[in-house]
C-alpha atoms as a PDB file:
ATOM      1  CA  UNK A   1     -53.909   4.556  -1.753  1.00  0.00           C
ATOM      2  CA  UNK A   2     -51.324   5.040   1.292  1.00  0.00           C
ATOM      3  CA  UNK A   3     -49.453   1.527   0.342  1.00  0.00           C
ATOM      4  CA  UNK A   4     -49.227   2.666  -3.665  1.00  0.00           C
ATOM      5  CA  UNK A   5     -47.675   5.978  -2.773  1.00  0.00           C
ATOM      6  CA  UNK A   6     -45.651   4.871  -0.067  1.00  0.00           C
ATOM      7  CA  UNK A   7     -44.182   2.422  -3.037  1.00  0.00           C
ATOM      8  CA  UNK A   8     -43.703   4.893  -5.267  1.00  0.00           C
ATOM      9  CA  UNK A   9     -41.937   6.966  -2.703  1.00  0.00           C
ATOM     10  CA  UNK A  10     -39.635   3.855  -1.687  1.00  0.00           C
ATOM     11  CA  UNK A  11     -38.545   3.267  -5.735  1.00  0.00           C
ATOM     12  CA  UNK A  12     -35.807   5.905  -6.095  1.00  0.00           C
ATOM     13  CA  UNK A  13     -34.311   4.692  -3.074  1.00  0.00           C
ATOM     14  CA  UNK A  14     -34.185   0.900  -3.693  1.00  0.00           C
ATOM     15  CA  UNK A  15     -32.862   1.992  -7.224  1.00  0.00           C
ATOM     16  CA  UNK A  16     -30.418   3.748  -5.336  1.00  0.00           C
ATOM     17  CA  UNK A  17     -29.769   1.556  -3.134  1.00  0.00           C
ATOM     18  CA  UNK A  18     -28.978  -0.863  -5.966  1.00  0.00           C
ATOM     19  CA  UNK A  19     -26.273   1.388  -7.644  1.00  0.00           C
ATOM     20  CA  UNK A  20     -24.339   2.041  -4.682  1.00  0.00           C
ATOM     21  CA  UNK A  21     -24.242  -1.775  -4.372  1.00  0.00           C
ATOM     22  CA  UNK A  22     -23.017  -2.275  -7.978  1.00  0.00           C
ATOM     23  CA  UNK A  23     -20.340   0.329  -7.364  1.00  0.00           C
ATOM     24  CA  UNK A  24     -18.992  -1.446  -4.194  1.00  0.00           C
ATOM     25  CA  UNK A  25     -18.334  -4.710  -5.331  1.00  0.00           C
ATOM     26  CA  UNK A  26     -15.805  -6.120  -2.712  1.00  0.00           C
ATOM     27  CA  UNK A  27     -12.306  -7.019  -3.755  1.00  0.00           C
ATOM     28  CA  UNK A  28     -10.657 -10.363  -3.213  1.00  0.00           C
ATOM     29  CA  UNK A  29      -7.377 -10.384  -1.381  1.00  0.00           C
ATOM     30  CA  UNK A  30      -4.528 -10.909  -4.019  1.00  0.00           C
ATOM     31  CA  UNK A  31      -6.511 -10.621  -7.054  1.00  0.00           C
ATOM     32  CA  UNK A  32      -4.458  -7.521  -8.024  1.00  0.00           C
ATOM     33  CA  UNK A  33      -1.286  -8.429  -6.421  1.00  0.00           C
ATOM     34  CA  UNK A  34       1.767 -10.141  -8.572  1.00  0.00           C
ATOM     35  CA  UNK A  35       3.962 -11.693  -7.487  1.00  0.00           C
ATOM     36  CA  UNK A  36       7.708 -10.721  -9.390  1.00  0.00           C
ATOM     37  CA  UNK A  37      10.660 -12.937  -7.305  1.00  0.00           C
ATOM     38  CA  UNK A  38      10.007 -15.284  -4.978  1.00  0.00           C
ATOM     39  CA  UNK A  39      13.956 -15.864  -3.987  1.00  0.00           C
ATOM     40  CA  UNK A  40      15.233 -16.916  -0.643  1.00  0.00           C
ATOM     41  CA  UNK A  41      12.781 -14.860   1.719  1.00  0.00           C
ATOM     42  CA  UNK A  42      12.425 -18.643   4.062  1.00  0.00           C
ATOM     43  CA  UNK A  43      15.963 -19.558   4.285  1.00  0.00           C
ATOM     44  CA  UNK A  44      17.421 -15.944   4.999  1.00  0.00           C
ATOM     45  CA  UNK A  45      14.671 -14.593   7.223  1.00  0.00           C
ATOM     46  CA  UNK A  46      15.377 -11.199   7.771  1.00  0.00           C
ATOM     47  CA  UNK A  47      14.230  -9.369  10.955  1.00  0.00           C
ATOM     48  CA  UNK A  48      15.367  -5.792  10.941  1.00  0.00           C
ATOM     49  CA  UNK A  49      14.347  -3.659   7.949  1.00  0.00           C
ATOM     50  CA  UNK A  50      15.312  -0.425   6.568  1.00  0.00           C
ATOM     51  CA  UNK A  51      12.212   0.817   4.869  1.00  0.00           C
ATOM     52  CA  UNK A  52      14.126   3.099   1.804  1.00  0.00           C
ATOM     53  CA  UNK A  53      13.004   6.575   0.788  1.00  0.00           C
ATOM     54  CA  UNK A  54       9.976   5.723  -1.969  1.00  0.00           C
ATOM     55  CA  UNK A  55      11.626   6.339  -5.663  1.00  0.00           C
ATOM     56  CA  UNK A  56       8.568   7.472  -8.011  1.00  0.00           C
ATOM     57  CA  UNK A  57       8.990   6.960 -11.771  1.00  0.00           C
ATOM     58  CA  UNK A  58       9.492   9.865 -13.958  1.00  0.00           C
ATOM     59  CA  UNK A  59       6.479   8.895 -15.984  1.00  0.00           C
ATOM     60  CA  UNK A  60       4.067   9.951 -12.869  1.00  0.00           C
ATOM     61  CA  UNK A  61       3.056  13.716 -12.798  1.00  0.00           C
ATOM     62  CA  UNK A  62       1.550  13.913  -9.881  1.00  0.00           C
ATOM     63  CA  UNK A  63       2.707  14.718  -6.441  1.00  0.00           C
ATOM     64  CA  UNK A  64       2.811  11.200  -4.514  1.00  0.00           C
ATOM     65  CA  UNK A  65       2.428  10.678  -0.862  1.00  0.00           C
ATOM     66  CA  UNK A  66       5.887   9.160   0.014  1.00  0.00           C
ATOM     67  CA  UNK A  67       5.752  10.105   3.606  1.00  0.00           C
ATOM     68  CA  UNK A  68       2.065   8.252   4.025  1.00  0.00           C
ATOM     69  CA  UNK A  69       3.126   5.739   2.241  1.00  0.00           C
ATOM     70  CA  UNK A  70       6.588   4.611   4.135  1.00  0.00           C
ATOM     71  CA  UNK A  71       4.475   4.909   6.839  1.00  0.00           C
ATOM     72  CA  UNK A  72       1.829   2.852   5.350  1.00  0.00           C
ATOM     73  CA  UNK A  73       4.602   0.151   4.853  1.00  0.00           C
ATOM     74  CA  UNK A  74       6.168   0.651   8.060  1.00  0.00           C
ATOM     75  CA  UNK A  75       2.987  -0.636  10.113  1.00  0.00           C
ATOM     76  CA  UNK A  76       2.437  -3.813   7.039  1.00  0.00           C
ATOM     77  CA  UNK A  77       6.135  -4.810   8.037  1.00  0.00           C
ATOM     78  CA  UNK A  78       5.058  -5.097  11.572  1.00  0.00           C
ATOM     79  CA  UNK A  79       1.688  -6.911  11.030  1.00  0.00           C
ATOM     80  CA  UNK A  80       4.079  -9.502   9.141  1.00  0.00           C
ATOM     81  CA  UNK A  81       6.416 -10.068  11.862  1.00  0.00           C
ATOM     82  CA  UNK A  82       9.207  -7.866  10.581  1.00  0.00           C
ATOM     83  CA  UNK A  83      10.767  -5.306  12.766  1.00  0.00           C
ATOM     84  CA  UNK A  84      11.519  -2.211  10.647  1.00  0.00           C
ATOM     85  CA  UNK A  85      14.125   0.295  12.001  1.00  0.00           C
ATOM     86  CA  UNK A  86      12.650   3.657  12.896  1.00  0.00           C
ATOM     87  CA  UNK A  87      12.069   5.862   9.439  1.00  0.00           C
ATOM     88  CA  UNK A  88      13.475   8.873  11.898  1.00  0.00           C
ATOM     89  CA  UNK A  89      16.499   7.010  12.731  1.00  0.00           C
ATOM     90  CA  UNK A  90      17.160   5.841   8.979  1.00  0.00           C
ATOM     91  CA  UNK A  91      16.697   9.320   7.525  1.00  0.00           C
ATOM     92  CA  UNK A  92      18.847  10.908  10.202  1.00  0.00           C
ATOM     93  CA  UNK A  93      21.858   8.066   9.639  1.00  0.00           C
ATOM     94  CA  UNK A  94      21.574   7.050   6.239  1.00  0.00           C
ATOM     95  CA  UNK A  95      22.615   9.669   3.340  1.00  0.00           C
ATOM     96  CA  UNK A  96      21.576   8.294   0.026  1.00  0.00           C
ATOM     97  CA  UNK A  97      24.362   8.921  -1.934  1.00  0.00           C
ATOM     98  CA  UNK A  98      26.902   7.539   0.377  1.00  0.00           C
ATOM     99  CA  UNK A  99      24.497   4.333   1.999  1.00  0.00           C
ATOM    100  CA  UNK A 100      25.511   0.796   1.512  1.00  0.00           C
ATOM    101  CA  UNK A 101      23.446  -2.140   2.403  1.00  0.00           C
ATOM    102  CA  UNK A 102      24.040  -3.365   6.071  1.00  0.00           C
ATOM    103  CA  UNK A 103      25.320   0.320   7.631  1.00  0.00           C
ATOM    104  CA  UNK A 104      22.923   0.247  10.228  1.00  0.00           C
ATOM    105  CA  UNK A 105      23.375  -3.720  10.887  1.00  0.00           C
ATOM    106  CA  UNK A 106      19.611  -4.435   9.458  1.00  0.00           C
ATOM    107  CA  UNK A 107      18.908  -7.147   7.567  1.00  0.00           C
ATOM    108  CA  UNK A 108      17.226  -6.447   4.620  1.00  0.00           C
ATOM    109  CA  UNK A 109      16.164  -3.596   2.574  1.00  0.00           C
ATOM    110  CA  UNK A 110      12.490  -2.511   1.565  1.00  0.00           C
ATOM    111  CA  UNK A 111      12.054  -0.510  -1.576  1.00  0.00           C
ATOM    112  CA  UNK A 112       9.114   0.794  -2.737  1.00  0.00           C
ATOM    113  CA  UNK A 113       8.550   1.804  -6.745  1.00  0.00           C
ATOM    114  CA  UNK A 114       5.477   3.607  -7.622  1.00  0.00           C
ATOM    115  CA  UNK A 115       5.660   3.164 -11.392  1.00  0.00           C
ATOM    116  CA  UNK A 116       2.184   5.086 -11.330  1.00  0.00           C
ATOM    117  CA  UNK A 117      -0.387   7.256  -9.131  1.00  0.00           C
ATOM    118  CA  UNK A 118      -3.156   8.637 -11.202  1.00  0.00           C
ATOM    119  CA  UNK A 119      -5.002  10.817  -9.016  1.00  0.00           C
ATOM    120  CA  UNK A 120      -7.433  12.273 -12.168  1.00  0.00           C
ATOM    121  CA  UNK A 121     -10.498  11.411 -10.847  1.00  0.00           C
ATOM    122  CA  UNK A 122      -9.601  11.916  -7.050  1.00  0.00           C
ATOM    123  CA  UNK A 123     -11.486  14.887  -6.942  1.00  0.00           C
ATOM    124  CA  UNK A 124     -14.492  13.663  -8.877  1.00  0.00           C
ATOM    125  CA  UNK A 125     -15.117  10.762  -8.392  1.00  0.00           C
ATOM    126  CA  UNK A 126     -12.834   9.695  -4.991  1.00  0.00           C
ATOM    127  CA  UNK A 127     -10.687   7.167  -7.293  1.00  0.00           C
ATOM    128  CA  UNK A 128      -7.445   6.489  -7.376  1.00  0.00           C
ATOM    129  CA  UNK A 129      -5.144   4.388  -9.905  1.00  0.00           C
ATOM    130  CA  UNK A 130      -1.847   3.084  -8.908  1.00  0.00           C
ATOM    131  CA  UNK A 131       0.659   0.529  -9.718  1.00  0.00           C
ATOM    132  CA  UNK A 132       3.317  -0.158  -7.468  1.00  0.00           C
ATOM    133  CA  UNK A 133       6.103  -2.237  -6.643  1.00  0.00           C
ATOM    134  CA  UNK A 134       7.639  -3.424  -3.405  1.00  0.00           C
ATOM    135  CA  UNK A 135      11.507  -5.379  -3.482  1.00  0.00           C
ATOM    136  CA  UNK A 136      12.843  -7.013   0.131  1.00  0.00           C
ATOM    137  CA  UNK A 137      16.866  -7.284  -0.639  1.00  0.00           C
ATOM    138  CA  UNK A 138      19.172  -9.187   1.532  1.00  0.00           C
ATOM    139  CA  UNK A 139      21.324  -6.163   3.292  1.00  0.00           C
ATOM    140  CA  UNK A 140      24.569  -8.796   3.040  1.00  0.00           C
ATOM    141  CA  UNK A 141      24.544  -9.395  -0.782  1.00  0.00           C
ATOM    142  CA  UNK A 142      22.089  -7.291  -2.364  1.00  0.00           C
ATOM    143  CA  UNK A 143      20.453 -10.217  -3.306  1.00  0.00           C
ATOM    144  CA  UNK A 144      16.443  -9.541  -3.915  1.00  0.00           C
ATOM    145  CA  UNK A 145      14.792 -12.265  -1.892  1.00  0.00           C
ATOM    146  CA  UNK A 146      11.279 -11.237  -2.652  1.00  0.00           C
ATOM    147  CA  UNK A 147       9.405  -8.549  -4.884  1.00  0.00           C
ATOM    148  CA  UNK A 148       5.839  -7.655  -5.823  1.00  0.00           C
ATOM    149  CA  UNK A 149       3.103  -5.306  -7.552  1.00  0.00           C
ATOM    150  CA  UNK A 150       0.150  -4.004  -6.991  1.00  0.00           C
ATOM    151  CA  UNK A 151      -2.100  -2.827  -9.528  1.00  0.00           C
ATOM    152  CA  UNK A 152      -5.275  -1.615  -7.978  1.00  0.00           C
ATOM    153  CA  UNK A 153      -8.210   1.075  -8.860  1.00  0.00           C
ATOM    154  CA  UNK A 154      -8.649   2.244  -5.120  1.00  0.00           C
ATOM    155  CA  UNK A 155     -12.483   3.966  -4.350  1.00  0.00           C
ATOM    156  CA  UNK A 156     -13.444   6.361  -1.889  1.00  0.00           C
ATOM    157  CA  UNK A 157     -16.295   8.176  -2.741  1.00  0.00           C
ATOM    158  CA  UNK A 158     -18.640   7.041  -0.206  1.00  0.00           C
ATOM    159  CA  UNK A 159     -16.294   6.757   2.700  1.00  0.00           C
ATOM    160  CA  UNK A 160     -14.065   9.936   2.387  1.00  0.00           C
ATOM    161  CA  UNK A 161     -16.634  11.733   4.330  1.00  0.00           C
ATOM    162  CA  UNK A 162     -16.153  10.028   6.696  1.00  0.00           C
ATOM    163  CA  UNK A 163     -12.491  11.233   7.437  1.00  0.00           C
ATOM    164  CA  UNK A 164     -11.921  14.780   8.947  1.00  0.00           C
ATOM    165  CA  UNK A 165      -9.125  15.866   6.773  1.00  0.00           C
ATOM    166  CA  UNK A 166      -8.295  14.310   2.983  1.00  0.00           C
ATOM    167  CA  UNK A 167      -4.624  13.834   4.462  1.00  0.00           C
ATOM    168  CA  UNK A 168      -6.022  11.394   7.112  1.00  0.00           C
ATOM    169  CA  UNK A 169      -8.154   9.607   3.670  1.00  0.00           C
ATOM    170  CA  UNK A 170      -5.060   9.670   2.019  1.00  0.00           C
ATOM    171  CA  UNK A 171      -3.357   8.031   5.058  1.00  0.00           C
ATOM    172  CA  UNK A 172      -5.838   5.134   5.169  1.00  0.00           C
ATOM    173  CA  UNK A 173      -5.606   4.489   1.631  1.00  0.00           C
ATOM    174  CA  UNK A 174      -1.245   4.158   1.794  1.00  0.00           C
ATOM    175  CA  UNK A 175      -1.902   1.776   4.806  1.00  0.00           C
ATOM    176  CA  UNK A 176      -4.484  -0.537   2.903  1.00  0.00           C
ATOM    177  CA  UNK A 177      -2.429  -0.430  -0.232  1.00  0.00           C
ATOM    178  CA  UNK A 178       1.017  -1.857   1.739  1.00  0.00           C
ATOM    179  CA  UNK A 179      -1.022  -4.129   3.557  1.00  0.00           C
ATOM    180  CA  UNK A 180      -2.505  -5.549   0.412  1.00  0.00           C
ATOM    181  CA  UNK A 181       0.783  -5.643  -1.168  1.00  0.00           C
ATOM    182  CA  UNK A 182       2.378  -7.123   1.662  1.00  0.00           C
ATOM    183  CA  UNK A 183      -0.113  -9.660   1.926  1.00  0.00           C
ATOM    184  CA  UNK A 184       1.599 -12.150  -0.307  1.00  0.00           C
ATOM    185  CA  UNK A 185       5.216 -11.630   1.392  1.00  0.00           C
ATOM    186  CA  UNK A 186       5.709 -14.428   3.490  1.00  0.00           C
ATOM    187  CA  UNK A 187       5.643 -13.683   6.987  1.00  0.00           C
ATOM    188  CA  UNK A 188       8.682 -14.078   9.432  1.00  0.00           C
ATOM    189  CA  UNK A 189       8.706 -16.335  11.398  1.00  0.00           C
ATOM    190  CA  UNK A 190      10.154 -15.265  14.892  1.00  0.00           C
ATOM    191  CA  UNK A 191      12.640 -18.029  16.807  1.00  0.00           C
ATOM    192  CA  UNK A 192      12.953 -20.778  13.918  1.00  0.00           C
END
């Protein structure tokens, strides 16, 4: 009698078990990543990058993290051997309207579209949609020398708890998002 009820007991919880599986099927690296330009990343090899203020389409009604997500970018530069200039030191020096590629001697230029960030089921469900676009231009020409999307359904029900603030979730999230994206950039190659 104790095995059959301690069975029946054990059910829910395998059935459980089961759906939380289903819902966290892992993804594979660059399976929602595009690739747009592939130009002359190799042969220029730019070291120094301004990381520009994040434009957001006009299509997009909600508020976007632009902050978390420059930062997000700033640390995928360095994981790929770049060295990105200081956002404190760009925002202090560099006034939009008047900036020109190369006035603070870097190298190339990262800009980062979010064409969208659907947040309607953050609350919810802990999901986020986005689709967003990164361009590396040459800071010389203004020539693009690589560009690429990311079009990703980003999950966090399970693990958001596990943050103490939703700022520090949303944090995470920007990070993985530029590292994904930046995945596929080729990396630089210090001293060749």
């Amino acid at each position: 009698m104790r095995t059959h009820s301690a069975r029946r007991a054990l059910a829910p919880l395998s059935l459980l078990a089961l759906l939380v599986a289903c819902q966290t099927v892992p993804d594979y690296p660059g399976e929602d990543i595009e690739v747009l330009h592939h130009g002359a990343i190799e042969s220029v090899r730019p070291a120094d990058i301004v990381l520009a203020p994040v434009t957001v389409s006009s299509e997009t009604p909600t508020v976007v993290p632009a902050a978390s997500l420059r930062r997000g970018f700033m640390k995928a530069l360095v994981r790929r051997r770049y060295s990105p200039l200081a956002l404190e030191y760009v925002d202090r020096e560099v006034v939009e309207a008047s900036y020109r590629f190369g006035a603070l001697d870097e190298d190339g230029v990262l800009r980062i579209e979010v064409q969208s960030w659907d947040t309607s089921l953050w609350v919810s469900h802990g999901v986020l949609s986005v689709v967003m676009d990164a361009w590396l231009t040459d800071a010389r020409d203004g020539e693009e020398l690589w560009g690429g999307r990311i079009t990703r359904r980003v999950r966090t029900r399970f693990e958001g708890a596990s943050y103490p603030t939703e700022q520090a979730l949303i944090d995470v999230v920007c990070e993985r998002l530029a590292e994904d994206l930046l995945e596929v950039m080729p990396a630089r190659t210090p001293g060749t």
